[in-house]
PDB file of N, CA and C in Angstrom:
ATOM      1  N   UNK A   1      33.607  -9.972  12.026  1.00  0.00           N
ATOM      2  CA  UNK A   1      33.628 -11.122  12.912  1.00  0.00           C
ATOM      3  C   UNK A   1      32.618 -12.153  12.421  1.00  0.00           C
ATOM      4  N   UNK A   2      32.891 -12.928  12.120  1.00  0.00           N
ATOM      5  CA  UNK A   2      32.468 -14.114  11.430  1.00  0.00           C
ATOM      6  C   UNK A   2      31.568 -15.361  12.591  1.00  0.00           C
ATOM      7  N   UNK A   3      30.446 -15.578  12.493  1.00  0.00           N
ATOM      8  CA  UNK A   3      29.672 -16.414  13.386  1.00  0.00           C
ATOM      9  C   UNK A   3      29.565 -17.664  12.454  1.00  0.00           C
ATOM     10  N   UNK A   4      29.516 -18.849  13.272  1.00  0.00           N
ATOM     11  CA  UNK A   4      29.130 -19.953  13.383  1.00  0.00           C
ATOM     12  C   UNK A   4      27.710 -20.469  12.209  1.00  0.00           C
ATOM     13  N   UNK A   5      27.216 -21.364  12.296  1.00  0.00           N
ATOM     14  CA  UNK A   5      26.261 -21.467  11.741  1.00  0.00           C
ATOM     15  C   UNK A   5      25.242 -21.637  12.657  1.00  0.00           C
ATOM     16  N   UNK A   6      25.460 -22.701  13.712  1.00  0.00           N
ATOM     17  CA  UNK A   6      24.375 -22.750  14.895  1.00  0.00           C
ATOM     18  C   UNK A   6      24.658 -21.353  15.525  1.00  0.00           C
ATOM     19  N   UNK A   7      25.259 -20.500  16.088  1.00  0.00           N
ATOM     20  CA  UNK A   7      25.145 -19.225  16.272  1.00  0.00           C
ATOM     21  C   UNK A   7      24.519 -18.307  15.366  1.00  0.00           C
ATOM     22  N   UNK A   8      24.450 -18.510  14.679  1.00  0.00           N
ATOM     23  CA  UNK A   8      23.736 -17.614  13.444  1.00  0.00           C
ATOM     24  C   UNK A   8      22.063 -17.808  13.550  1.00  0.00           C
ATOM     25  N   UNK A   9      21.892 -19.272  13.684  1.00  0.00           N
ATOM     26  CA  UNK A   9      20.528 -19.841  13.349  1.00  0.00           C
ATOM     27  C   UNK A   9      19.783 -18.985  15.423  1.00  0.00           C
ATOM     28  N   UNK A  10      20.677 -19.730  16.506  1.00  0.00           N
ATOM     29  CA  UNK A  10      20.450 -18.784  17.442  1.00  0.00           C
ATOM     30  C   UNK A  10      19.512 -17.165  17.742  1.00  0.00           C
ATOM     31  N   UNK A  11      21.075 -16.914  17.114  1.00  0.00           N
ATOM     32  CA  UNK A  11      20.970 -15.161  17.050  1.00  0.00           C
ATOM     33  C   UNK A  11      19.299 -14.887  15.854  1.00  0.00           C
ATOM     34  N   UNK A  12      19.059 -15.779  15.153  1.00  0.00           N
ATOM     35  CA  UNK A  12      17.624 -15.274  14.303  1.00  0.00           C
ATOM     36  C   UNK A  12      16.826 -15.938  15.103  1.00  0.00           C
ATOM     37  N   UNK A  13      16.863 -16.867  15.997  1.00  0.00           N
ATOM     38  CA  UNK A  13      15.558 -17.245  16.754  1.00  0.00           C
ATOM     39  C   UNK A  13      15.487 -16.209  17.864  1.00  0.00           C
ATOM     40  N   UNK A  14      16.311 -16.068  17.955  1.00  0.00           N
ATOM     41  CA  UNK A  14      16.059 -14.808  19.460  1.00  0.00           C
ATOM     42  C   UNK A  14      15.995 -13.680  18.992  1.00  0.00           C
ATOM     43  N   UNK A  15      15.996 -13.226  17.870  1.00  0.00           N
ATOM     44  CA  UNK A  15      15.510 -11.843  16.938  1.00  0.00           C
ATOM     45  C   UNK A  15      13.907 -12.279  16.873  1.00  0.00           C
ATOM     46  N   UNK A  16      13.426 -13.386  16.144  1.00  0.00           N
ATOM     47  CA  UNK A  16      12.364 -13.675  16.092  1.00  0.00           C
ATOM     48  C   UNK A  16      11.496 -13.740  17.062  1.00  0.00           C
ATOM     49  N   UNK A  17      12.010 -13.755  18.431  1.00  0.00           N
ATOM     50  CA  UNK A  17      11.203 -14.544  19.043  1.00  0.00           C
ATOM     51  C   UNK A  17      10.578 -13.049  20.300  1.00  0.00           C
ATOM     52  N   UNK A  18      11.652 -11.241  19.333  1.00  0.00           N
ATOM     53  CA  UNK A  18      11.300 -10.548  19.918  1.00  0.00           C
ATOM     54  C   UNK A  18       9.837  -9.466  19.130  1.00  0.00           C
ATOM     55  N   UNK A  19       9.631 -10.387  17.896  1.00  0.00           N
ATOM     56  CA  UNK A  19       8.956  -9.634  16.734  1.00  0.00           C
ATOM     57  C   UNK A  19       7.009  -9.997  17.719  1.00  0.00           C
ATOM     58  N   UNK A  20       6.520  -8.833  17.682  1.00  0.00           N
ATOM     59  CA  UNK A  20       5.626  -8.783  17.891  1.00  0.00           C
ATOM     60  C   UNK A  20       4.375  -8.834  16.517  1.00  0.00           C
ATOM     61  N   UNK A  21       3.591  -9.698  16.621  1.00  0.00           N
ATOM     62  CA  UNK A  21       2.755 -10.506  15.699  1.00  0.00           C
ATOM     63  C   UNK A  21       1.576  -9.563  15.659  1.00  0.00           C
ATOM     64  N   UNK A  22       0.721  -9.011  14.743  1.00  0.00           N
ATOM     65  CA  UNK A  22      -0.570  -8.400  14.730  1.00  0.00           C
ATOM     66  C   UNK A  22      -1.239  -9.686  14.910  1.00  0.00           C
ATOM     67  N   UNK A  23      -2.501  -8.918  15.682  1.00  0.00           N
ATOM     68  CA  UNK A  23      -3.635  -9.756  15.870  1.00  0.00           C
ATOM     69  C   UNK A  23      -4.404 -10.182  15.120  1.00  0.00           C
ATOM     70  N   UNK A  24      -5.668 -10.989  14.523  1.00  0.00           N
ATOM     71  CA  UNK A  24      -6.337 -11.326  14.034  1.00  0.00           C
ATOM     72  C   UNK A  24      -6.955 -10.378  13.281  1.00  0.00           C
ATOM     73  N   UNK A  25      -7.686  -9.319  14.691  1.00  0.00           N
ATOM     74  CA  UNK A  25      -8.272  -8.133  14.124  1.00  0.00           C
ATOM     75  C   UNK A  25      -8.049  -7.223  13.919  1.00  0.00           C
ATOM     76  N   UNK A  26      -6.313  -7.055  14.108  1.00  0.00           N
ATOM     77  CA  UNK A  26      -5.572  -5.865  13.701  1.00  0.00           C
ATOM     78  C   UNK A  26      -5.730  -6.256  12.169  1.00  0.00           C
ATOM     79  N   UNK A  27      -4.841  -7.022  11.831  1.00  0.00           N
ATOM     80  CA  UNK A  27      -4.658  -7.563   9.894  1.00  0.00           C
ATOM     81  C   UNK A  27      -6.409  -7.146   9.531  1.00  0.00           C
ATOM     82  N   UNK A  28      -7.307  -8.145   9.613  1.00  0.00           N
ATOM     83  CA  UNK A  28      -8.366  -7.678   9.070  1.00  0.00           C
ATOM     84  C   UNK A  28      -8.594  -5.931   8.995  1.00  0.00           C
ATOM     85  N   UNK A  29      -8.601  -5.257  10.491  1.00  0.00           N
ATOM     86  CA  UNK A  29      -9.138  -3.720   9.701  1.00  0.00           C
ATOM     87  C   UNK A  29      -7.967  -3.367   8.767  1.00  0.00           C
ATOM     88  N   UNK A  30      -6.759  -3.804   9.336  1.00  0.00           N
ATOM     89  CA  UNK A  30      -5.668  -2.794   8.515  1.00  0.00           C
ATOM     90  C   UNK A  30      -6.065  -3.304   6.990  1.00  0.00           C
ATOM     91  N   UNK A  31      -6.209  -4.842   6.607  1.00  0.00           N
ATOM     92  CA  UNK A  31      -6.786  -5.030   5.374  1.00  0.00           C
ATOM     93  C   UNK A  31      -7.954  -4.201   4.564  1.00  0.00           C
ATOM     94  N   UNK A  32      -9.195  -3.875   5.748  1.00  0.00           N
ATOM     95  CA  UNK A  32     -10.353  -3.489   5.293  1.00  0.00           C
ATOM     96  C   UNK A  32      -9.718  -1.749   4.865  1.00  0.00           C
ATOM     97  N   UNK A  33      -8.674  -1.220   5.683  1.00  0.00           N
ATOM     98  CA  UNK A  33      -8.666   0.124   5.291  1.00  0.00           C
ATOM     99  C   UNK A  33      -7.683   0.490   4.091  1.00  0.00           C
ATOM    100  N   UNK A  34      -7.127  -0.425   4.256  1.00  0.00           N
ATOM    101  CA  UNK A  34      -6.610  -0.350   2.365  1.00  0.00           C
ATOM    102  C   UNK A  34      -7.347  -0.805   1.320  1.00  0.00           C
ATOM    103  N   UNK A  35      -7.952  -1.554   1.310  1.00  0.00           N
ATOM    104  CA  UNK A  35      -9.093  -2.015   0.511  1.00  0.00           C
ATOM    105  C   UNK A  35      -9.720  -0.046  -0.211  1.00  0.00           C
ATOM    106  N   UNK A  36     -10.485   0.325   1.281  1.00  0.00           N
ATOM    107  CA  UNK A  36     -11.258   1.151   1.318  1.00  0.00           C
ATOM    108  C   UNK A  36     -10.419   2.839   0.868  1.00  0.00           C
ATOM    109  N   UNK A  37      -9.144   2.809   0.863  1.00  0.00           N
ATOM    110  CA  UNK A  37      -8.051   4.173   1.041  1.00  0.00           C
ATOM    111  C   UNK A  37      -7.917   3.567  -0.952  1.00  0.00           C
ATOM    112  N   UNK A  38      -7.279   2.348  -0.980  1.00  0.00           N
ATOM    113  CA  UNK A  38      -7.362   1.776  -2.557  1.00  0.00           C
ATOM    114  C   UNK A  38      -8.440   2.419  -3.646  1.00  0.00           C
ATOM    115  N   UNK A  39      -9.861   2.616  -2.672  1.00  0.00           N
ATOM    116  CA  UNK A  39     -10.985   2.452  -3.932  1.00  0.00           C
ATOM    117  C   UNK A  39     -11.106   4.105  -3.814  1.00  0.00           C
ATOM    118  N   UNK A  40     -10.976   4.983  -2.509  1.00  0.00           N
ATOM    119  CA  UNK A  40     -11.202   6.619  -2.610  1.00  0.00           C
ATOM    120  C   UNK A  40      -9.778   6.622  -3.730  1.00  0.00           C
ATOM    121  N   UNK A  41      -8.617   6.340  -3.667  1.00  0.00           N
ATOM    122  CA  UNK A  41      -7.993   6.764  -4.570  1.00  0.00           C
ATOM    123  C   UNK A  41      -8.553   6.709  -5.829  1.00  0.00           C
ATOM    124  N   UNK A  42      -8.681   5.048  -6.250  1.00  0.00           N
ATOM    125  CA  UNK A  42      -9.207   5.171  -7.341  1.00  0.00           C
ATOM    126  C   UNK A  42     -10.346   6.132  -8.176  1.00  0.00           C
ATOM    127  N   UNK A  43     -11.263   6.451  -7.260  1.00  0.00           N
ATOM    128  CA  UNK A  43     -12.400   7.414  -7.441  1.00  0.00           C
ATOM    129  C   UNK A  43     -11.534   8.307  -7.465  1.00  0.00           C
ATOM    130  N   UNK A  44     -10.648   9.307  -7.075  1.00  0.00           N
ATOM    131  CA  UNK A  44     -10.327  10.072  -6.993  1.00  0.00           C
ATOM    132  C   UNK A  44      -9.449  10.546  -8.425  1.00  0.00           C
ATOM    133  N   UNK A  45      -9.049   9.647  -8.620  1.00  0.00           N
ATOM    134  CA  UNK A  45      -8.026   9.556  -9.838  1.00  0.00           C
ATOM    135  C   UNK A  45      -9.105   9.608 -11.387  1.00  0.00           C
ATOM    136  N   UNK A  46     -10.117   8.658 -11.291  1.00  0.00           N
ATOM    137  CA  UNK A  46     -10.776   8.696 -12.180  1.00  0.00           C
ATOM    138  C   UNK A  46     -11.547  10.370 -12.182  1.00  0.00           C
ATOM    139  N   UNK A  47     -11.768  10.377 -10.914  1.00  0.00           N
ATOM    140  CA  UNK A  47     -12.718  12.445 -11.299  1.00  0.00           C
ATOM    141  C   UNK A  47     -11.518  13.144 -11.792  1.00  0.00           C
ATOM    142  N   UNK A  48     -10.163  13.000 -11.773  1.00  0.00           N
ATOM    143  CA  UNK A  48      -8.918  14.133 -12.454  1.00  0.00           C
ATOM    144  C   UNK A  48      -8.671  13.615 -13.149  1.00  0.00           C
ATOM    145  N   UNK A  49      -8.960  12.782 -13.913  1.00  0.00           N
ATOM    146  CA  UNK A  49      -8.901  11.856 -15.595  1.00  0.00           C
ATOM    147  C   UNK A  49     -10.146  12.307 -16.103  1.00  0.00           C
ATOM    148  N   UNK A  50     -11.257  12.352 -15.794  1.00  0.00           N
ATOM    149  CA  UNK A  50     -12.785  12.998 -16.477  1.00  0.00           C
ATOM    150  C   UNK A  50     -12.569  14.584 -16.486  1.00  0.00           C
ATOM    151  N   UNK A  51     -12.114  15.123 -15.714  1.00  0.00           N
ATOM    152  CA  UNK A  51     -12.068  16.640 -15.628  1.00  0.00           C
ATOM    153  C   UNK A  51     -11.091  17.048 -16.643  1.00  0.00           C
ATOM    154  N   UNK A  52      -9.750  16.144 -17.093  1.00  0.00           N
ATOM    155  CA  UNK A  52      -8.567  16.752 -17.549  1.00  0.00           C
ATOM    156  C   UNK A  52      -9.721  15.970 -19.131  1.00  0.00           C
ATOM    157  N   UNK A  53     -10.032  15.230 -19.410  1.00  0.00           N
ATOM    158  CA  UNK A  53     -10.287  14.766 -20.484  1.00  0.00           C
ATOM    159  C   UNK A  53     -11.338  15.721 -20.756  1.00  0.00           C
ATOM    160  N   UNK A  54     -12.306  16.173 -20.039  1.00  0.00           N
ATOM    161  CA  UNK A  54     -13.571  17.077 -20.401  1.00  0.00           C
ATOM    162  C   UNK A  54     -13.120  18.399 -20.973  1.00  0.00           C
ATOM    163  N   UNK A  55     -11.805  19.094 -19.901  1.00  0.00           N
ATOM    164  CA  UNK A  55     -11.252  20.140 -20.088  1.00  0.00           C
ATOM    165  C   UNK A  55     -10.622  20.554 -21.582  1.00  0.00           C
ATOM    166  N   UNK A  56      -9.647  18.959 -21.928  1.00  0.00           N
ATOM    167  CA  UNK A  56      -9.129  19.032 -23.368  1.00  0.00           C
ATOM    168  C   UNK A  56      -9.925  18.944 -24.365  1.00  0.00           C
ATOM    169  N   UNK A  57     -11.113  18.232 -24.192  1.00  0.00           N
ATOM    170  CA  UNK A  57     -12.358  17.915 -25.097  1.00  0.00           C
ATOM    171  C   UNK A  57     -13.218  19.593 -25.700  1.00  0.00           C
ATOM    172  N   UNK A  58     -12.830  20.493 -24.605  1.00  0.00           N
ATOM    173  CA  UNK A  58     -13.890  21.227 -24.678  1.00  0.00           C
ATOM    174  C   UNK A  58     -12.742  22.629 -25.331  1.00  0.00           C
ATOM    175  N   UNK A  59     -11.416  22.278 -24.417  1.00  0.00           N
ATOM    176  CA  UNK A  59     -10.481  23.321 -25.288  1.00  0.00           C
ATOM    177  C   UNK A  59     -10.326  22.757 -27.202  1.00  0.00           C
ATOM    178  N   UNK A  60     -10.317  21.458 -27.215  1.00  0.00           N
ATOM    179  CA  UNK A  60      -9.872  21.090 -29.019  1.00  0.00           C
ATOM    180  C   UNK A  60     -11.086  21.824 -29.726  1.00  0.00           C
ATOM    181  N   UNK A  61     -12.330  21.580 -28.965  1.00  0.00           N
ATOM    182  CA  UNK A  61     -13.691  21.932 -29.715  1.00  0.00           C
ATOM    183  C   UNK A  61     -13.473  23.061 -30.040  1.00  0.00           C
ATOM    184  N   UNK A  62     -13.275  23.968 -29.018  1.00  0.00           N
ATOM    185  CA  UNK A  62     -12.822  25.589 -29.178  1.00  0.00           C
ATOM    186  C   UNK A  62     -12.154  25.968 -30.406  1.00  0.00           C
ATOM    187  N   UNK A  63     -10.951  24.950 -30.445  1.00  0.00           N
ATOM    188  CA  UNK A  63      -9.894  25.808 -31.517  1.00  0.00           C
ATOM    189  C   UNK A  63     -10.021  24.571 -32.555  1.00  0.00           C
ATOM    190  N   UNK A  64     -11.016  23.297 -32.650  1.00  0.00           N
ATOM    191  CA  UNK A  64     -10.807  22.731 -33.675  1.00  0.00           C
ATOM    192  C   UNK A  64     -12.195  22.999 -34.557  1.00  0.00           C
TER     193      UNK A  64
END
């Protein structure tokens, strides 16, 4: 079933107009906790990149 164009434009303002908006200080923490979830990963990733690199470093020494 095929709509209109002003029916169309309608039907998205009254979709829109049911979208609930974060607050000011919702966005900021949700920003601050990805920021902060971003950098434990990163740390996290770098200690199983030093461990796997130490591990191979210390097995080549072994057998090289």
């Amino acid at each position: 079933m095929a709509t209109n164009p002003l029916q169309f434009i309608q039907q998205v303002r009254a979709e829109v107009s049911k979208v609930v908006w974060p607050t000011r200080r919702e966005v900021v923490l949700t920003t601050i906790m990805v920021f902060i979830m971003a950098t434990l990963t990163a740390i996290f990733f770098a200690l199983v990149d030093l461990g796997i690199r130490s591990g191979l470093q210390g097995i080549l020494t072994l057998f090289g």
